[in-house]
C-alpha atoms as a PDB file:
ATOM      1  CA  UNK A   1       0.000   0.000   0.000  1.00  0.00           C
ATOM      2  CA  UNK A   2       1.586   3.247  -1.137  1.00  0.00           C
ATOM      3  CA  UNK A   3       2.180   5.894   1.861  1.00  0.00           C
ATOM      4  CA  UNK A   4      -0.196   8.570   0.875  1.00  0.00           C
ATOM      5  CA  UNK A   5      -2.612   5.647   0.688  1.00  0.00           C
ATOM      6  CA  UNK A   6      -2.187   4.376   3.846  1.00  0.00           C
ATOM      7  CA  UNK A   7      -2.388   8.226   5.712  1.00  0.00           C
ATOM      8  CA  UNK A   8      -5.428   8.196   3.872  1.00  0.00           C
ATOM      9  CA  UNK A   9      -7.293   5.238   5.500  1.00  0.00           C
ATOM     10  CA  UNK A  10      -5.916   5.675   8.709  1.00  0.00           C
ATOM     11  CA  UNK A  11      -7.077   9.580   8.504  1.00  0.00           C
ATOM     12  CA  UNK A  12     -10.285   8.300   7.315  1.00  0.00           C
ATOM     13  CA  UNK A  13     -10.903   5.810  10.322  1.00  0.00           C
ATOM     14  CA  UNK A  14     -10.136   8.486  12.618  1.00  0.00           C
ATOM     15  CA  UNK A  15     -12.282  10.729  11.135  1.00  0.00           C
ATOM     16  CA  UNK A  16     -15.089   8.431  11.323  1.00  0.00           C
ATOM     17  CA  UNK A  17     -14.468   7.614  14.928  1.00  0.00           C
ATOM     18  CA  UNK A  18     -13.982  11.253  15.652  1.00  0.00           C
ATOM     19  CA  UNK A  19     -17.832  11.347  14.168  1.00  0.00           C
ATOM     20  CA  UNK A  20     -19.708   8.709  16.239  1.00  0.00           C
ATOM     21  CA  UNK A  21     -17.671  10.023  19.709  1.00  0.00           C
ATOM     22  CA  UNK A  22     -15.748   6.194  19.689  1.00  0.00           C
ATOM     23  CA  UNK A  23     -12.274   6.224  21.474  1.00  0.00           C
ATOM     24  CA  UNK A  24      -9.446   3.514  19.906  1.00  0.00           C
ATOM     25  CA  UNK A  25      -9.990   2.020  23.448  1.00  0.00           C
ATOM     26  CA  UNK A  26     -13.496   1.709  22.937  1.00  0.00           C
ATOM     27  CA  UNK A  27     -12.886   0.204  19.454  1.00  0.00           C
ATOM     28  CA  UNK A  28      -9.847  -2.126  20.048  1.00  0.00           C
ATOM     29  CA  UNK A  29     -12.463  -3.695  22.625  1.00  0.00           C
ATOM     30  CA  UNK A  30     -15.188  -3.238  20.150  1.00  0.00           C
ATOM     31  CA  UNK A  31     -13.160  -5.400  17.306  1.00  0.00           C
ATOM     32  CA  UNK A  32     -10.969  -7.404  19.927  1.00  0.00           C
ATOM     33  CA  UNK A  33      -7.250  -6.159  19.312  1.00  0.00           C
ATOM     34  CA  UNK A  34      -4.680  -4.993  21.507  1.00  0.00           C
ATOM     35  CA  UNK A  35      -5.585  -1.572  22.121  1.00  0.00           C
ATOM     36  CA  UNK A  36      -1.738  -0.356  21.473  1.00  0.00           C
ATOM     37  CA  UNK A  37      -1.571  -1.945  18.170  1.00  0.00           C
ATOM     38  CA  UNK A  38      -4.740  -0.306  17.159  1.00  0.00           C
ATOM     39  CA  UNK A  39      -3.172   2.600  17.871  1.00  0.00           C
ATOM     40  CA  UNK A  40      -0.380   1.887  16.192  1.00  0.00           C
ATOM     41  CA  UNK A  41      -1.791   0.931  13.569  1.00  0.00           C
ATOM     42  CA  UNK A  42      -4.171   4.429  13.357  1.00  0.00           C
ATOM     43  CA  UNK A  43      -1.200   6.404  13.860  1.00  0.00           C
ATOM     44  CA  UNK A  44       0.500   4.704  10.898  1.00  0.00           C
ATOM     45  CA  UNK A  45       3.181   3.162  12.890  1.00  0.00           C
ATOM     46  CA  UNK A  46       1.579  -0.289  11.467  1.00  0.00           C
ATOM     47  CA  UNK A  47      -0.014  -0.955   8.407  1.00  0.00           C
ATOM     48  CA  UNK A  48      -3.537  -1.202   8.852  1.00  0.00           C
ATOM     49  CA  UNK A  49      -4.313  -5.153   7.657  1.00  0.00           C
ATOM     50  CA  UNK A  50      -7.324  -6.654   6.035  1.00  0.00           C
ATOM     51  CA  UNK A  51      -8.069  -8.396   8.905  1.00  0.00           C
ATOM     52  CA  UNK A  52      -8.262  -5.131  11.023  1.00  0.00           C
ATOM     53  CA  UNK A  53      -9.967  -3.598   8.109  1.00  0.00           C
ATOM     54  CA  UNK A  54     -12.354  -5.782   7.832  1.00  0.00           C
ATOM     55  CA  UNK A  55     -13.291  -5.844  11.718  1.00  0.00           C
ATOM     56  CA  UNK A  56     -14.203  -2.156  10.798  1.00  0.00           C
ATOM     57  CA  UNK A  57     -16.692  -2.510   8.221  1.00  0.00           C
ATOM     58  CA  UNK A  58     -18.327  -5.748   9.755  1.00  0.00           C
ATOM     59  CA  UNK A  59     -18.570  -3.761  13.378  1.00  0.00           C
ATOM     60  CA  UNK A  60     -20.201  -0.649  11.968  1.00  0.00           C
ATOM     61  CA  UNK A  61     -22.506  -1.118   9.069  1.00  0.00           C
ATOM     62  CA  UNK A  62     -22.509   2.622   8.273  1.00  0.00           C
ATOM     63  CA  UNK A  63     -18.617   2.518   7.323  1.00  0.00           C
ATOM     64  CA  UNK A  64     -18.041   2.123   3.473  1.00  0.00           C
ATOM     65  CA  UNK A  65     -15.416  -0.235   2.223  1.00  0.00           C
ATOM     66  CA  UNK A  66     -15.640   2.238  -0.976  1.00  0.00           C
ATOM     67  CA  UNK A  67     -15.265   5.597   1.065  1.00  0.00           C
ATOM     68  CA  UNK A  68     -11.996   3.918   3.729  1.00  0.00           C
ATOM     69  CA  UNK A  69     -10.260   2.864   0.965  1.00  0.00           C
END
């Protein structure tokens, strides 16, 4: 995934969460990770992975696989 690309999903997910009032505490326990890798991951330290991805758009049926990425 190319850098801009990835500041863009990770800006995007934080947007959204910044929308519904969700902390990444709230959603690591939400999607059941480690809630210092999600953060890492938000942050862009990590890559955000299909498997966290797709956590996201099965937890909150209003989040667009088309719009996050």
């Amino acid at each position: 995934m190319k850098q801009d690309m990835k500041e863009s999903v990770n800006k995007r997910v934080m947007t959204f969460l910044k929308s519904k009032s969700i902390t990444i505490k709230a959603l690591a326990s939400q999607i059941g990770v480690n809630e210092k890798t999600l953060g890492n991951k938000l942050s862009g330290r990590i890559r955000i992975d299909m498997d966290t991805a797709m956590s996201l758009l099965m937890c909150f049926d209003t989040l667009s696989a088309e719009w996050l990425f």
